[in-house]
Every structure is written in structure tokens, then in C-alpha cells.
N, C-alpha and C. Protein backbone atom coordinates (compact mmCIF):
# COMPACT_ATOMS: atom_id res chain seq x y z
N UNK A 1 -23.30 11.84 -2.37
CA UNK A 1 -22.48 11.20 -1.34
C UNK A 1 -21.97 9.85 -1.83
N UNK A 2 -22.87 9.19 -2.43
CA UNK A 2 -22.57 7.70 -2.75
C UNK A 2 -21.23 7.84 -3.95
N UNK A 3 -21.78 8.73 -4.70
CA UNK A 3 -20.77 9.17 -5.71
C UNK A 3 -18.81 9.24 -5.52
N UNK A 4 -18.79 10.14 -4.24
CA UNK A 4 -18.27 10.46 -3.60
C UNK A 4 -17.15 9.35 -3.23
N UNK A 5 -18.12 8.25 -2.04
CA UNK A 5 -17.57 7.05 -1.61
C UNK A 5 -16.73 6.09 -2.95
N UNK A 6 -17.71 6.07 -4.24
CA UNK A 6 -16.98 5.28 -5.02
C UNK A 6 -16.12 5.85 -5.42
N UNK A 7 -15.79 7.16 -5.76
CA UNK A 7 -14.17 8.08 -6.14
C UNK A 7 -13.79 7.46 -5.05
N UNK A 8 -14.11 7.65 -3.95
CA UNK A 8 -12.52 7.53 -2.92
C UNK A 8 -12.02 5.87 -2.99
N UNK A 9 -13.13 4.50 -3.65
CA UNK A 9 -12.30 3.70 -3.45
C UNK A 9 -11.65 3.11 -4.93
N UNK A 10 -12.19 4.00 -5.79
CA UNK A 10 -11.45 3.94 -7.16
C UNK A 10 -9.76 3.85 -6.32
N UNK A 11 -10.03 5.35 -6.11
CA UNK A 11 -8.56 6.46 -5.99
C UNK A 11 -7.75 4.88 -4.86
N UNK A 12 -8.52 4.58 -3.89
CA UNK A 12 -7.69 3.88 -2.74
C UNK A 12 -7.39 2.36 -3.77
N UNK A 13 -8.13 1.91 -4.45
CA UNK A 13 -7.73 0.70 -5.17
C UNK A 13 -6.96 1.01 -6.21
N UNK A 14 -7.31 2.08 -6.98
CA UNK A 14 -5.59 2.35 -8.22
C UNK A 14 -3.92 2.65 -7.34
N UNK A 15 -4.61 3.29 -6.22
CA UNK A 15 -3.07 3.49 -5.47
C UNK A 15 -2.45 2.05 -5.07
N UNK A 16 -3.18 1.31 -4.07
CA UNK A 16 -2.86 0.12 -3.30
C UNK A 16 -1.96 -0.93 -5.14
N UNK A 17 -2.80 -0.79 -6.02
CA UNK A 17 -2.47 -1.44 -6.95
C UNK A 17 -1.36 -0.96 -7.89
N UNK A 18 -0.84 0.54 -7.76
CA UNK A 18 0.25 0.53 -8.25
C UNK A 18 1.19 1.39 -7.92
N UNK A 19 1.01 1.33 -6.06
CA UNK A 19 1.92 2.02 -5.30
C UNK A 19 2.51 1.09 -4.71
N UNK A 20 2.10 0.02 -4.06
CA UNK A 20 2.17 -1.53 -3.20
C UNK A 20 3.35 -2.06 -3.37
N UNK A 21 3.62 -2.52 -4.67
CA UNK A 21 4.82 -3.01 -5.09
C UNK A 21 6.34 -2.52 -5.30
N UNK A 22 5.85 -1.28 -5.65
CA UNK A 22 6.96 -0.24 -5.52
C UNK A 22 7.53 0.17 -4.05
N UNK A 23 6.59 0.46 -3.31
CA UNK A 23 6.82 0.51 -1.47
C UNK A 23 7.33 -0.86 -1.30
N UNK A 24 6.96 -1.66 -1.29
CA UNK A 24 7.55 -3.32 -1.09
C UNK A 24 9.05 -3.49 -1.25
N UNK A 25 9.35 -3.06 -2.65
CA UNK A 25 10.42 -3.40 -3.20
C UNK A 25 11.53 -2.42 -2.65
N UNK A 26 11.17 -1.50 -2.40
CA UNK A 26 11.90 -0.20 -1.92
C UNK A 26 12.47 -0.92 0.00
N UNK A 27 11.63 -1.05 0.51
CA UNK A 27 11.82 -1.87 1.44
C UNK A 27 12.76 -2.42 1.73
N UNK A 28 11.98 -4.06 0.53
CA UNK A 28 13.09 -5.14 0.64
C UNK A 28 14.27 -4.74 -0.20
N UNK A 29 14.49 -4.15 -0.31
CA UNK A 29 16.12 -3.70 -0.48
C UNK A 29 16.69 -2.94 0.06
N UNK A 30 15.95 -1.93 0.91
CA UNK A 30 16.59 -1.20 1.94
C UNK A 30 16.82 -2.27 3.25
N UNK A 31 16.37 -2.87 3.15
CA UNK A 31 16.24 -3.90 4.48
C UNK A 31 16.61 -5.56 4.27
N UNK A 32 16.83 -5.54 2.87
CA UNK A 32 17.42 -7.09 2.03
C UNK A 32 15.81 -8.10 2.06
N UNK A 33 16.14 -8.51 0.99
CA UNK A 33 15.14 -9.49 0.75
C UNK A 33 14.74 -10.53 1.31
N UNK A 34 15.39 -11.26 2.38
CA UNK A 34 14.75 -12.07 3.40
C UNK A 34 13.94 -11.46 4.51
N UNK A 35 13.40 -10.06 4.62
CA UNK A 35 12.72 -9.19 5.07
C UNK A 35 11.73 -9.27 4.05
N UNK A 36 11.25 -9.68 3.33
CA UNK A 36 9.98 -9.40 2.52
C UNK A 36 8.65 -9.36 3.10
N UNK A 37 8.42 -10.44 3.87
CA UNK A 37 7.39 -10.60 4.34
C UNK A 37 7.06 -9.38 4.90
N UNK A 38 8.01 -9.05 6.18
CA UNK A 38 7.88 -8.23 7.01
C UNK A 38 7.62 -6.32 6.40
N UNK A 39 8.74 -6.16 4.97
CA UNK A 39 8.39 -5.20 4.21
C UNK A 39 6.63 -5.07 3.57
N UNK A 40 6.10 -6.32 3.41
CA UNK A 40 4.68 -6.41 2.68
C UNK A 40 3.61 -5.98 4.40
N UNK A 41 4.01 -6.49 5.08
CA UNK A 41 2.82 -5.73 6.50
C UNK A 41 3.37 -4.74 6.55
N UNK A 42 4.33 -3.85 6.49
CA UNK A 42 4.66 -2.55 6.73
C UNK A 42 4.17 -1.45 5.84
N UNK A 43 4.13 -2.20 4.70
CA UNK A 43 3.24 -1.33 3.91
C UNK A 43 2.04 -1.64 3.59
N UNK A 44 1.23 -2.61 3.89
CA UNK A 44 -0.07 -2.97 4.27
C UNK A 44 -0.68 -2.32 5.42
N UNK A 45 0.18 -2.06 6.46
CA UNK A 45 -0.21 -1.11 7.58
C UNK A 45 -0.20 0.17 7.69
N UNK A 46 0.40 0.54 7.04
CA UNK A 46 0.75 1.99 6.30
C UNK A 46 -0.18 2.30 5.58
N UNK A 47 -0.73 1.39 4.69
CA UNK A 47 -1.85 2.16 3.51
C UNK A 47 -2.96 1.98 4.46
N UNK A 48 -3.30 1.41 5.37
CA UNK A 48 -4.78 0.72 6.36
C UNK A 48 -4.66 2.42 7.14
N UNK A 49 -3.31 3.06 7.56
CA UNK A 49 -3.62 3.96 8.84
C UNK A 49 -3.73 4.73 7.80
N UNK A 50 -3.35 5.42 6.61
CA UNK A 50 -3.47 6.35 5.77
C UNK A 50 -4.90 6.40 5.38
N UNK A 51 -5.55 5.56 5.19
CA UNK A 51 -6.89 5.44 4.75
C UNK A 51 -8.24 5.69 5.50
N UNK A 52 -7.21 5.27 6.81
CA UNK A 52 -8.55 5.52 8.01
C UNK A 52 -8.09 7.12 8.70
């Protein structure tokens, strides 16, 4: 089980770390870059409901 738990937060910390920025950026350019902020909680909230 313990085993288990640490795969899943490998898997959740390699994604967050090189999915994050790419979702971000995708964003702030669909939505222009003075939206950044607001693009970075959207996909901060997104990976939080995906996870739970």
C-alpha cells in the first residue's frame, strides 16, 4: 500500500512539474497575458479536483 501511495505522488509531482507550465501558457494566450495570474489558479484548481 505504502508503495502504492509513493507511485501516485511521484506520478502527481512529475505531472504538476511538467504539465503546469504548459497549461499556464496555453491559457495566458488564449486569454492574453495580463490574465496570468488568474490562468495559474485555474490550473492549480484543476490539478487539486483531478487529484482528489
Amino acid at each position: 500500500m505504502r508503495e502504492a501511495k509513493v507511485d501516485i505522488q511521484k506520478e502527481v509531482n512529475h505531472l504538476f512539474r511538467h504539465e503546469y507550465g504548459k497549461l499556464v501558457s496555453v491559457l495566458a494566450k488564449t486569454f492574453g497575458a495580463s490574465n496570468m495570474e488568474l490562468a495559474e489558479d485555474m490550473v492549480q484548481d484543476a490539478m487539486l479536483e483531478a487529484i482528489w
